[in-house]
PDB file of N, CA and C in Angstrom:
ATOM      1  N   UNK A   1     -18.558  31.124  31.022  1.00  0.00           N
ATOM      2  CA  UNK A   1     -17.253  31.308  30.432  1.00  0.00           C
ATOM      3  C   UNK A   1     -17.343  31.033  28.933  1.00  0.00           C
ATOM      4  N   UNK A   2     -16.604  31.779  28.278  1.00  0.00           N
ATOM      5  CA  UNK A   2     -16.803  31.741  26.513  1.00  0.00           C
ATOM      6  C   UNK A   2     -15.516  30.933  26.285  1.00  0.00           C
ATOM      7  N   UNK A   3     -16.018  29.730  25.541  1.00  0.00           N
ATOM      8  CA  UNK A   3     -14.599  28.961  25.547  1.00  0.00           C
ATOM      9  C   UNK A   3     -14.573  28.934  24.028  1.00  0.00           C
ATOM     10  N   UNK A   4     -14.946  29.703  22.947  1.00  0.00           N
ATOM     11  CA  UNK A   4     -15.038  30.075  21.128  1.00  0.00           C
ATOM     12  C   UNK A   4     -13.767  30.138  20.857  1.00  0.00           C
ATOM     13  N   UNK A   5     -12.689  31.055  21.722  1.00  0.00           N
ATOM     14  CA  UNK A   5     -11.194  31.030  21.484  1.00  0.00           C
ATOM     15  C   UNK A   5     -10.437  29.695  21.677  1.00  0.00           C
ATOM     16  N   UNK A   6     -10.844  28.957  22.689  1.00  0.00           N
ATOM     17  CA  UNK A   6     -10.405  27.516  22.594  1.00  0.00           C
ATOM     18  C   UNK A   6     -10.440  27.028  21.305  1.00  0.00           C
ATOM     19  N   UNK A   7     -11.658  26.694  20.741  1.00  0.00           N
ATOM     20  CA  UNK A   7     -12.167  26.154  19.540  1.00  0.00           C
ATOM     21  C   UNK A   7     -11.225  26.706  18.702  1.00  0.00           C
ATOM     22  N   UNK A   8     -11.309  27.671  18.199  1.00  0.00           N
ATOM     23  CA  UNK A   8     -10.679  28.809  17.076  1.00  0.00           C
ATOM     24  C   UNK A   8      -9.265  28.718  17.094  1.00  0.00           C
ATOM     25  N   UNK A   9      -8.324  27.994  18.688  1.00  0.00           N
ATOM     26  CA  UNK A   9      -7.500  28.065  18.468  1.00  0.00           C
ATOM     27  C   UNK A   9      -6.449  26.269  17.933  1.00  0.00           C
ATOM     28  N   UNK A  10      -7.619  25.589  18.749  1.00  0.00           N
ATOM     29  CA  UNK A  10      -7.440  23.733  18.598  1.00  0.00           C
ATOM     30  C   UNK A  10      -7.145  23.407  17.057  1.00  0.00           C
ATOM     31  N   UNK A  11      -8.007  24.240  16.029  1.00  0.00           N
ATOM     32  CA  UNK A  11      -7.943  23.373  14.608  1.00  0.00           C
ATOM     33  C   UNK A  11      -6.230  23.281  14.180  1.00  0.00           C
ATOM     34  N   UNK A  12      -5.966  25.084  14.723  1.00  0.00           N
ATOM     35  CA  UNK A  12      -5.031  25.313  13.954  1.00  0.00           C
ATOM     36  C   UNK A  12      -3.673  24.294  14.234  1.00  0.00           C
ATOM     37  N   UNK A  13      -3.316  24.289  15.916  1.00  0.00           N
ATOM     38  CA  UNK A  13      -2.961  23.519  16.668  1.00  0.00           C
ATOM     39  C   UNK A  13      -2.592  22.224  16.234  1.00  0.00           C
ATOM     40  N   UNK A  14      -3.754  21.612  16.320  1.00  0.00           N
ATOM     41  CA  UNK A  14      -4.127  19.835  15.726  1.00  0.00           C
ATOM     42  C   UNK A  14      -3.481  19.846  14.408  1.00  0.00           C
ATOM     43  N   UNK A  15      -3.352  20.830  13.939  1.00  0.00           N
ATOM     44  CA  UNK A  15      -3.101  20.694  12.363  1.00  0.00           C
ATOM     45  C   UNK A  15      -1.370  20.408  12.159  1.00  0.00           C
ATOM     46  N   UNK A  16      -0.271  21.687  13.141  1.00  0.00           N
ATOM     47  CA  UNK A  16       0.326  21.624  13.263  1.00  0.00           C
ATOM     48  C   UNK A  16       0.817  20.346  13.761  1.00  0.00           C
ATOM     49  N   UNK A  17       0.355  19.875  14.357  1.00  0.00           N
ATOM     50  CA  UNK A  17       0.603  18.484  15.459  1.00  0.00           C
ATOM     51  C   UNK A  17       0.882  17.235  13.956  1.00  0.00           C
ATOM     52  N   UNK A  18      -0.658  17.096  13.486  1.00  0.00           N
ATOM     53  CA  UNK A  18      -0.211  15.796  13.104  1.00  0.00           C
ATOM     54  C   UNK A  18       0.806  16.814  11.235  1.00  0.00           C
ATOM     55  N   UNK A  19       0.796  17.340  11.076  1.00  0.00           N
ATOM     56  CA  UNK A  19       2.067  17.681  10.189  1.00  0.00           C
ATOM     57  C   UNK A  19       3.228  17.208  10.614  1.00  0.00           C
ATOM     58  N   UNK A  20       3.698  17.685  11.190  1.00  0.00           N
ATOM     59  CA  UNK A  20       4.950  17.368  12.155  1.00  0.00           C
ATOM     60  C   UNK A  20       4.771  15.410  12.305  1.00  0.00           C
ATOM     61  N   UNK A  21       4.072  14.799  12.859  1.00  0.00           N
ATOM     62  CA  UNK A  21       3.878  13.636  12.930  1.00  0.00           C
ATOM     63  C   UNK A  21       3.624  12.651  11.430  1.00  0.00           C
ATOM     64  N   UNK A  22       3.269  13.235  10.710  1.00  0.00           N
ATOM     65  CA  UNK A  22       3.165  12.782   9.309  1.00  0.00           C
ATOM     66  C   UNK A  22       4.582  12.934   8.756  1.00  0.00           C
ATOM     67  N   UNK A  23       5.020  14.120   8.627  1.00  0.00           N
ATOM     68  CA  UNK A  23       6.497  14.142   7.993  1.00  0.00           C
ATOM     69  C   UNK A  23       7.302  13.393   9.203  1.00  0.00           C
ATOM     70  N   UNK A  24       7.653  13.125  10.335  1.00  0.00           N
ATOM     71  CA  UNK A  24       8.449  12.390  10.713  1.00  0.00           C
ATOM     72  C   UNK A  24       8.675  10.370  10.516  1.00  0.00           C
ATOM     73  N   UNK A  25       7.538  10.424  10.115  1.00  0.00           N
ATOM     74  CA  UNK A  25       7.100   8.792   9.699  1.00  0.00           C
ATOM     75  C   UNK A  25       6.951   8.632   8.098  1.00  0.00           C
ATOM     76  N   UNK A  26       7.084   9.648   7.643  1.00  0.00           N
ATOM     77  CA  UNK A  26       6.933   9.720   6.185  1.00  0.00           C
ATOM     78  C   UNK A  26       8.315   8.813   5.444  1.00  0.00           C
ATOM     79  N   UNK A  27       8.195   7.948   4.599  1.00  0.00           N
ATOM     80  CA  UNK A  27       9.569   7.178   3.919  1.00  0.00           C
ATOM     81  C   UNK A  27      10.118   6.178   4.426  1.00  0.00           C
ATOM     82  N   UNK A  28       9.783   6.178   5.574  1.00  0.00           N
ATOM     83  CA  UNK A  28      11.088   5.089   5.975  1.00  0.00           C
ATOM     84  C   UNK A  28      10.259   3.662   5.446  1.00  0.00           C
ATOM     85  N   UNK A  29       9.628   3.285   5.065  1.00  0.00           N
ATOM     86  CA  UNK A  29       8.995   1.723   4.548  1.00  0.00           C
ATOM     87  C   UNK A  29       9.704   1.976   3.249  1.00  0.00           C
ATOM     88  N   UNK A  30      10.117   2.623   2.622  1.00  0.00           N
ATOM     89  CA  UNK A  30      10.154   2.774   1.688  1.00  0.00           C
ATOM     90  C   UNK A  30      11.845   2.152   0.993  1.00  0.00           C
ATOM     91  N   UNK A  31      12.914   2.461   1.766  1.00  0.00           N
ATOM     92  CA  UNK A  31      14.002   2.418   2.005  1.00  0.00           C
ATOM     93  C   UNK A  31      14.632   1.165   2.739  1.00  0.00           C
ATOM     94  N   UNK A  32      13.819   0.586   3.330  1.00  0.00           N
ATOM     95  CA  UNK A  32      13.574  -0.780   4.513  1.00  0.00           C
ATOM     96  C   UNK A  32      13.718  -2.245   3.178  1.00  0.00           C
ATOM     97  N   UNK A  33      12.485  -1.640   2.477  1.00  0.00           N
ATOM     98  CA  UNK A  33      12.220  -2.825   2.022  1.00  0.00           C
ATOM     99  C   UNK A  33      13.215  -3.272   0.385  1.00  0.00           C
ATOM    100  N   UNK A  34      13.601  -4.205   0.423  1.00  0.00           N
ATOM    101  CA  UNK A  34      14.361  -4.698  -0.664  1.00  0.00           C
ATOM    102  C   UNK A  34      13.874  -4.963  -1.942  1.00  0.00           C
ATOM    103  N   UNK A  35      14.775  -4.674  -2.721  1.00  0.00           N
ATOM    104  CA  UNK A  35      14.552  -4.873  -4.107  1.00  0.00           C
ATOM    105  C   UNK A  35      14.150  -6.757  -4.768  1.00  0.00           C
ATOM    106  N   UNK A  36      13.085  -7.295  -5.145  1.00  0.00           N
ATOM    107  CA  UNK A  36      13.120  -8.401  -5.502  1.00  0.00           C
ATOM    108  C   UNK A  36      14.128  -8.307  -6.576  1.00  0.00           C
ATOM    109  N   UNK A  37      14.881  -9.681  -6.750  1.00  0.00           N
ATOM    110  CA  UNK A  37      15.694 -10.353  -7.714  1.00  0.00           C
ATOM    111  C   UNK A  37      14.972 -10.769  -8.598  1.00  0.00           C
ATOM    112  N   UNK A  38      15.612 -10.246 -10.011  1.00  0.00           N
ATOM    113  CA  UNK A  38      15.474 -10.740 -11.500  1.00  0.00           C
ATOM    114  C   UNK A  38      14.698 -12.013 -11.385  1.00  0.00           C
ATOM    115  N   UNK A  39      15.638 -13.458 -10.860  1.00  0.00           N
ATOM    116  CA  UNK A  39      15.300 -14.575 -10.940  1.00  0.00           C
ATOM    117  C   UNK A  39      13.847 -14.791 -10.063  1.00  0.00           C
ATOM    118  N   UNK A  40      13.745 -13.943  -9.105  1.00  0.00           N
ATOM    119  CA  UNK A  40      12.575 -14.079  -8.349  1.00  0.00           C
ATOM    120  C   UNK A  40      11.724 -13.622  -9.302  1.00  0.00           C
ATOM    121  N   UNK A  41      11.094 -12.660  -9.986  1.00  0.00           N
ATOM    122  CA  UNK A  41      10.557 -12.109 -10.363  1.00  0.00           C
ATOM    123  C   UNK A  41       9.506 -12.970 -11.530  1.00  0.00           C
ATOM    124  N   UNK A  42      10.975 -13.518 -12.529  1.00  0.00           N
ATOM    125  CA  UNK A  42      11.161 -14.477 -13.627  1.00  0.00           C
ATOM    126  C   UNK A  42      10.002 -15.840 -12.938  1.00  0.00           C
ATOM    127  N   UNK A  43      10.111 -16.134 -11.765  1.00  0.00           N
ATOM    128  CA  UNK A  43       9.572 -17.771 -11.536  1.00  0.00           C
ATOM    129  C   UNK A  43       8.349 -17.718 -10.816  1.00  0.00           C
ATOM    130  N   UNK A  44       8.299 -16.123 -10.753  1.00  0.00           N
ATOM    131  CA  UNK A  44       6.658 -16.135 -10.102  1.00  0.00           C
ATOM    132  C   UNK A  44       6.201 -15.459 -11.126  1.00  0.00           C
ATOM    133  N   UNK A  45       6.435 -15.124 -12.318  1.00  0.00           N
ATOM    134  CA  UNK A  45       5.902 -14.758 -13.441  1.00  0.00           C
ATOM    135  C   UNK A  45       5.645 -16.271 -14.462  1.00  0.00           C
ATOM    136  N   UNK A  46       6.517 -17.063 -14.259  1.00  0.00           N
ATOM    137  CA  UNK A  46       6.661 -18.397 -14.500  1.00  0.00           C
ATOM    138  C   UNK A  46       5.111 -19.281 -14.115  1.00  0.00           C
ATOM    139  N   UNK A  47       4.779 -18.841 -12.657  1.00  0.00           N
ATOM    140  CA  UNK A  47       4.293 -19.966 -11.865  1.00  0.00           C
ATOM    141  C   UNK A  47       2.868 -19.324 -12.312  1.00  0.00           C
ATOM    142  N   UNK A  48       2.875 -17.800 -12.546  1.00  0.00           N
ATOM    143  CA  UNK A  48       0.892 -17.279 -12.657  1.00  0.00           C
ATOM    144  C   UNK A  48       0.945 -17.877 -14.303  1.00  0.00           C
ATOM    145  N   UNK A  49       1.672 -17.867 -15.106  1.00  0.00           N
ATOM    146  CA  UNK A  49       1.719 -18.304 -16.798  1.00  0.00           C
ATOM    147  C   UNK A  49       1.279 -19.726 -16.552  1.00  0.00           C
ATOM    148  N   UNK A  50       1.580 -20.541 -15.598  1.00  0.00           N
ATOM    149  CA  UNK A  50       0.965 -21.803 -15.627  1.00  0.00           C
ATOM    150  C   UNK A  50      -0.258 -22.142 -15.139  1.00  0.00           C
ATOM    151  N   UNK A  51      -0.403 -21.479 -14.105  1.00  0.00           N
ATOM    152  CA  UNK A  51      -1.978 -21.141 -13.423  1.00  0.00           C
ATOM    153  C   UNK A  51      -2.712 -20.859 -14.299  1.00  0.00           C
ATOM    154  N   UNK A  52      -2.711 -19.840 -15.413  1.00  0.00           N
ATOM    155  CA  UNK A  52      -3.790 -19.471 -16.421  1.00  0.00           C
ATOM    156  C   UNK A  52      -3.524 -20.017 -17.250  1.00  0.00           C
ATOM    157  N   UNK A  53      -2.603 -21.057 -17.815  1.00  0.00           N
ATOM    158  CA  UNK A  53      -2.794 -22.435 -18.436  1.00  0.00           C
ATOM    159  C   UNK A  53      -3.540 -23.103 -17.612  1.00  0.00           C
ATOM    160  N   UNK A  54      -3.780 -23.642 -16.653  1.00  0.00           N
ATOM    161  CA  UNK A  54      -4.971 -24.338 -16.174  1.00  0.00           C
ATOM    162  C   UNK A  54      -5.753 -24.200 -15.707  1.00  0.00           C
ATOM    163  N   UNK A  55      -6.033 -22.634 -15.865  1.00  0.00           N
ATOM    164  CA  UNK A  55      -7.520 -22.118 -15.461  1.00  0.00           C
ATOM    165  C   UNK A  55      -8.302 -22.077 -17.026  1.00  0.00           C
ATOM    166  N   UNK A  56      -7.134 -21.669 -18.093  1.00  0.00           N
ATOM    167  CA  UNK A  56      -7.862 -21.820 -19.343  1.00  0.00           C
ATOM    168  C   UNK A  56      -8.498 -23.393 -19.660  1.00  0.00           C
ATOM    169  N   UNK A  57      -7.707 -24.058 -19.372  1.00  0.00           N
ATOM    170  CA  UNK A  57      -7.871 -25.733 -19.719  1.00  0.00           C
ATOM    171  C   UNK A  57      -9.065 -25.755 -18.581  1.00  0.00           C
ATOM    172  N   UNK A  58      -9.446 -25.712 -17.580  1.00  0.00           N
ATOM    173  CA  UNK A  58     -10.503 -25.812 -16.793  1.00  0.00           C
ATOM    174  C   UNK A  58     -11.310 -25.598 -17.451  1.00  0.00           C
ATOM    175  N   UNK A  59     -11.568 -24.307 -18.202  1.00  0.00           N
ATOM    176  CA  UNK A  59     -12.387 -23.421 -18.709  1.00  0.00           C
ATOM    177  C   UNK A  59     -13.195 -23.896 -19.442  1.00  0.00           C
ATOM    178  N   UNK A  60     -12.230 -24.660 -20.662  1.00  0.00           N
ATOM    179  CA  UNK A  60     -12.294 -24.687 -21.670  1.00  0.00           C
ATOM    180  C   UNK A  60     -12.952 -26.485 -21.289  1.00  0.00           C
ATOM    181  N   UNK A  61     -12.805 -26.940 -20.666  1.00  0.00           N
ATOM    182  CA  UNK A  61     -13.126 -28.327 -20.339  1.00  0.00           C
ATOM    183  C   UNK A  61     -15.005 -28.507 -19.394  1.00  0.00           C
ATOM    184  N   UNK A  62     -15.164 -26.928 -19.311  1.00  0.00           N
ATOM    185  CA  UNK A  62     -16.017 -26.751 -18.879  1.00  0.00           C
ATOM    186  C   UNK A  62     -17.512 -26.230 -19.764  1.00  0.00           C
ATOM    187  N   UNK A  63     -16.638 -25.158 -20.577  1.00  0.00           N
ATOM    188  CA  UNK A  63     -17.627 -25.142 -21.827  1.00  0.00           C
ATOM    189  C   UNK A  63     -18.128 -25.977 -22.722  1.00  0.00           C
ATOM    190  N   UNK A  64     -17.083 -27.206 -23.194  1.00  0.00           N
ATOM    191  CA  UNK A  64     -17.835 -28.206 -23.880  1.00  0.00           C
ATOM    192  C   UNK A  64     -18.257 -28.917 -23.364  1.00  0.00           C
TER     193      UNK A  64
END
């Protein structure tokens, strides 16, 4: 039995399949997730500015 038309016909198939499955899952994380707050933003920008104050002071306590 010549099963070449099977083959020839699966890619196209599969292709259709996960299209359809890609655009139905497509966005929604996107819309879900919330906007961080100003003040949030501000105090973890706060907290890495102090970290590399004392990674510099490490640093720098290390070179001399």
């Amino acid at each position: 039995m010549n099963w070449s038309w099977l083959v020839t016909l699966v890619c196209p198939l599969m292709m259709i399949f996960m299209m359809f499955g890609m655009r139905g899952g497509h966005g929604h994380g996107m819309h879900s997730r919330r906007q961080p707050k100003v003040e949030d933003l501000q105090q973890e920008l706060n907290e890495l500015k102090a970290q590399n104050e004392k990674m510099r002071a490490d640093l720098n306590s290390i070179i001399s």
